[in-house]
C-alpha atoms as a PDB file:
ATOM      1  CA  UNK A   1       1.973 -16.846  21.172  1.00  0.00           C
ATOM      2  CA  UNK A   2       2.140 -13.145  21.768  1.00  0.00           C
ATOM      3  CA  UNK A   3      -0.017 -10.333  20.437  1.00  0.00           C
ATOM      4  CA  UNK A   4       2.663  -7.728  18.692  1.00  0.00           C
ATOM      5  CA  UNK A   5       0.974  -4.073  18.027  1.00  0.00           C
ATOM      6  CA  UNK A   6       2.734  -0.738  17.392  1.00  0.00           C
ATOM      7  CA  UNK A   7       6.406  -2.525  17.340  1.00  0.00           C
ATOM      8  CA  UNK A   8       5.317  -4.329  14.108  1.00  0.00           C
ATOM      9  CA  UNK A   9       3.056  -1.403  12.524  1.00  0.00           C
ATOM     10  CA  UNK A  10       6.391  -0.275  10.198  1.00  0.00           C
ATOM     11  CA  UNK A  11       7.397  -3.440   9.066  1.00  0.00           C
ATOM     12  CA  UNK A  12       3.520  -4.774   8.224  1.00  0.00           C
ATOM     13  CA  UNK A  13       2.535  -1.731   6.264  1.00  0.00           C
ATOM     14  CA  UNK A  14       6.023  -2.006   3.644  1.00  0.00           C
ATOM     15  CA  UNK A  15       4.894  -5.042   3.133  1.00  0.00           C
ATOM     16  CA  UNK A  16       1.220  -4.249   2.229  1.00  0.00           C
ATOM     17  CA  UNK A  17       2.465  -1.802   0.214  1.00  0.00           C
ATOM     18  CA  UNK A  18       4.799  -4.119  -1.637  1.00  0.00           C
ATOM     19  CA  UNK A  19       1.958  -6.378  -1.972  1.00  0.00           C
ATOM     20  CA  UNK A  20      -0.412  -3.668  -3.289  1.00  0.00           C
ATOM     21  CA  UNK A  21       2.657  -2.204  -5.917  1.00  0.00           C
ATOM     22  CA  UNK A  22       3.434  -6.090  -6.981  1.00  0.00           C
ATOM     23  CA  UNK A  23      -0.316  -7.017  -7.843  1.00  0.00           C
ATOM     24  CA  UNK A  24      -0.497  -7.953 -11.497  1.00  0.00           C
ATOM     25  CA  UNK A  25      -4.105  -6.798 -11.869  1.00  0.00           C
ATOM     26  CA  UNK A  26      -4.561  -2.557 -11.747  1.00  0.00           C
ATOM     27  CA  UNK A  27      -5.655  -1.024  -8.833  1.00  0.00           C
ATOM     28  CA  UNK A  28      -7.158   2.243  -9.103  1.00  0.00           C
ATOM     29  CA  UNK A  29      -6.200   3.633  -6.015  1.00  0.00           C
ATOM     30  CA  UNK A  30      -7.923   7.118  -6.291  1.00  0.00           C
ATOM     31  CA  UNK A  31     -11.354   4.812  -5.812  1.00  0.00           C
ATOM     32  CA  UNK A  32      -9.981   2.364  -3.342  1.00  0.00           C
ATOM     33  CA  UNK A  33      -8.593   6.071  -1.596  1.00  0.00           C
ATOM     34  CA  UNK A  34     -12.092   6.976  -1.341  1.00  0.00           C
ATOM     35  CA  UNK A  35     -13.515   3.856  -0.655  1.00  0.00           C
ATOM     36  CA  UNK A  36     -15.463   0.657  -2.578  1.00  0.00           C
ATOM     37  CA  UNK A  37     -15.851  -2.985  -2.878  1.00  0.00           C
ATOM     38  CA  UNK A  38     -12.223  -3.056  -4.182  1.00  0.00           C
ATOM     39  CA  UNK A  39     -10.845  -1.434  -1.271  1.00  0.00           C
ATOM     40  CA  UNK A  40     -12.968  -4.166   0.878  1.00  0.00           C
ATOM     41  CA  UNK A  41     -11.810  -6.819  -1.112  1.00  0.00           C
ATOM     42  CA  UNK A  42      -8.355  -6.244  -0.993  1.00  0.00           C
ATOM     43  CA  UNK A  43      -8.428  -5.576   3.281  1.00  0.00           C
ATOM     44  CA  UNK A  44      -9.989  -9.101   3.327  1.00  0.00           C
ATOM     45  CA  UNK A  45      -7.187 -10.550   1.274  1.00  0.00           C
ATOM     46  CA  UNK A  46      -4.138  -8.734   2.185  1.00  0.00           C
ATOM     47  CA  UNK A  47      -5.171  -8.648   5.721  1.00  0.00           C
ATOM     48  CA  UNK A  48      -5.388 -12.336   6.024  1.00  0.00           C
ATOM     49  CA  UNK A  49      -2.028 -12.663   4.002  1.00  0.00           C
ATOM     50  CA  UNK A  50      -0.239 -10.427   6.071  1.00  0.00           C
ATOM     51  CA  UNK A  51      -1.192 -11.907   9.242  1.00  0.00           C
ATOM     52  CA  UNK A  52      -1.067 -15.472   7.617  1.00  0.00           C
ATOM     53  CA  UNK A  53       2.628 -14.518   6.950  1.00  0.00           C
ATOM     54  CA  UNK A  54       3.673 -13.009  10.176  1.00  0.00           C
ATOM     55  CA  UNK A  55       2.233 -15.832  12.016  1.00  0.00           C
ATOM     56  CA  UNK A  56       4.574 -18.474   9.685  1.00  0.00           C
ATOM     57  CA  UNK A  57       7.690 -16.702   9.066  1.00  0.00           C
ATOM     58  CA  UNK A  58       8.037 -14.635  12.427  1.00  0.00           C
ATOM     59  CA  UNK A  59       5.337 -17.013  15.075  1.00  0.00           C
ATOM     60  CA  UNK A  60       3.733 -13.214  15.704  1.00  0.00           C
ATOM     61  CA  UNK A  61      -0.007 -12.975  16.198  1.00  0.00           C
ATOM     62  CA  UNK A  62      -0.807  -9.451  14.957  1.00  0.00           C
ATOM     63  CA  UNK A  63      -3.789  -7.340  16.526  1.00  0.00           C
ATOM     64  CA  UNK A  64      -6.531  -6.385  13.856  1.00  0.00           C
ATOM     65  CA  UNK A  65      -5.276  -3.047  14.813  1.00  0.00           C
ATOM     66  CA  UNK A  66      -1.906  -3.098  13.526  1.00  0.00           C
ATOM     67  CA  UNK A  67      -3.334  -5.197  10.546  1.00  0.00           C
ATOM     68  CA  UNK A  68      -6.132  -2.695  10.105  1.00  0.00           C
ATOM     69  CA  UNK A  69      -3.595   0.630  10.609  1.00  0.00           C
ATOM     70  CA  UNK A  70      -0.730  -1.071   8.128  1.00  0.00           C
ATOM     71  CA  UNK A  71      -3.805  -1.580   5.597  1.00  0.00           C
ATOM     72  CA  UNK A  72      -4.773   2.222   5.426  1.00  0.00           C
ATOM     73  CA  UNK A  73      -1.555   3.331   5.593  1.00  0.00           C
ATOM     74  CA  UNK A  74      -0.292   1.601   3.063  1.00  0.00           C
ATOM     75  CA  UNK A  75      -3.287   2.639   0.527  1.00  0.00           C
ATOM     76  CA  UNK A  76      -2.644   6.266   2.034  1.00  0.00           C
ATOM     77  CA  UNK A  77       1.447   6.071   0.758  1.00  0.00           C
ATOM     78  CA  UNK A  78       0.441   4.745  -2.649  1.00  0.00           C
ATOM     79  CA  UNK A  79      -2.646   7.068  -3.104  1.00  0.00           C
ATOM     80  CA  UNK A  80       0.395   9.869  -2.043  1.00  0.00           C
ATOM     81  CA  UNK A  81       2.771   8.410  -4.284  1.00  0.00           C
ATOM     82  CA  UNK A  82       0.211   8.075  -7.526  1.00  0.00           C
ATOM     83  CA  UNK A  83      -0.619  12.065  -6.636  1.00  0.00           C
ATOM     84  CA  UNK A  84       3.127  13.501  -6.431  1.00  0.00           C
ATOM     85  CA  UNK A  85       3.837  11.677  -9.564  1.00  0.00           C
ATOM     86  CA  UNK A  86       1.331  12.780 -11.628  1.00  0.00           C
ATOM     87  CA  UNK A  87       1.912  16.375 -10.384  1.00  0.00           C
ATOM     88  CA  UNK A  88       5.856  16.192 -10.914  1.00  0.00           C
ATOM     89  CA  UNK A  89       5.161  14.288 -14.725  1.00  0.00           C
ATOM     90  CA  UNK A  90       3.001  17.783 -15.467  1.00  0.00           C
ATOM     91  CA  UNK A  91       5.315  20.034 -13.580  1.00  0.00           C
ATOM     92  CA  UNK A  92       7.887  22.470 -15.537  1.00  0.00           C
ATOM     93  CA  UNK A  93      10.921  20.517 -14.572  1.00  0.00           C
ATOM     94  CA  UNK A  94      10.010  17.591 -16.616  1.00  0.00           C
ATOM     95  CA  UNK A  95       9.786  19.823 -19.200  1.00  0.00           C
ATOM     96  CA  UNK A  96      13.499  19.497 -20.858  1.00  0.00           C
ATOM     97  CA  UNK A  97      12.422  15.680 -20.858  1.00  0.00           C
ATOM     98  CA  UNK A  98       9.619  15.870 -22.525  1.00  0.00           C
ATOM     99  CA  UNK A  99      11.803  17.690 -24.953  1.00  0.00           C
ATOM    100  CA  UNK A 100      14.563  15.766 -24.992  1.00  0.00           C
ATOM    101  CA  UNK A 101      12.936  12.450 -25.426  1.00  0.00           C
ATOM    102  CA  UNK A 102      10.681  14.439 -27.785  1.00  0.00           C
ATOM    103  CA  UNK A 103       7.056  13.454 -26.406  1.00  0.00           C
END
């Protein structure tokens, strides 16, 4: 029963963030960005389901710090994500779609 850290970091966060993109209920990620009860609620759940899951499917104990690090990161690349989209959707070259699709 080993303790994995960095090796696992990668692999841990793409799957937070698959959780976090699959949840059925809306996440407002600007808020949980910035911090609230959301954001804690969700680290207490995904945390424990993420290293729930490593330690079934893979027998890996994960530190809290590779937990902790995949949980921020993976708000951080969906927080990113929300941004650039928003600011591509209003950008000029979007504009011919707009147009084309007539919105």
């Amino acid at each position: 029963m080993g303790t994995k850290t960095s090796d696992q970091l990668p692999d841990v966060t793409y799957w937070l963030v698959l959780q976090l993109a699959n949840n059925e209920q809306v996440i407002d990620l600007n808020s949980a960005y910035k911090g609230s009860t959301e954001l804690d609620v969700l680290y207490q759940i995904l945390t424990s389901k993420a290293t729930l899951y490593w330690w079934k499917n893979y027998n890996i104990e994960l530190s809290l710090v590779t937990v902790n690090n995949a949980f921020f990161r993976a708000i951080a690349i969906l927080h990113d994500r929300n941004i650039e989209f928003d600011r591509t959707r209003k950008g000029a070259a979007t504009e011919w779609v707009k147009e084309l699709l007539h919105l």
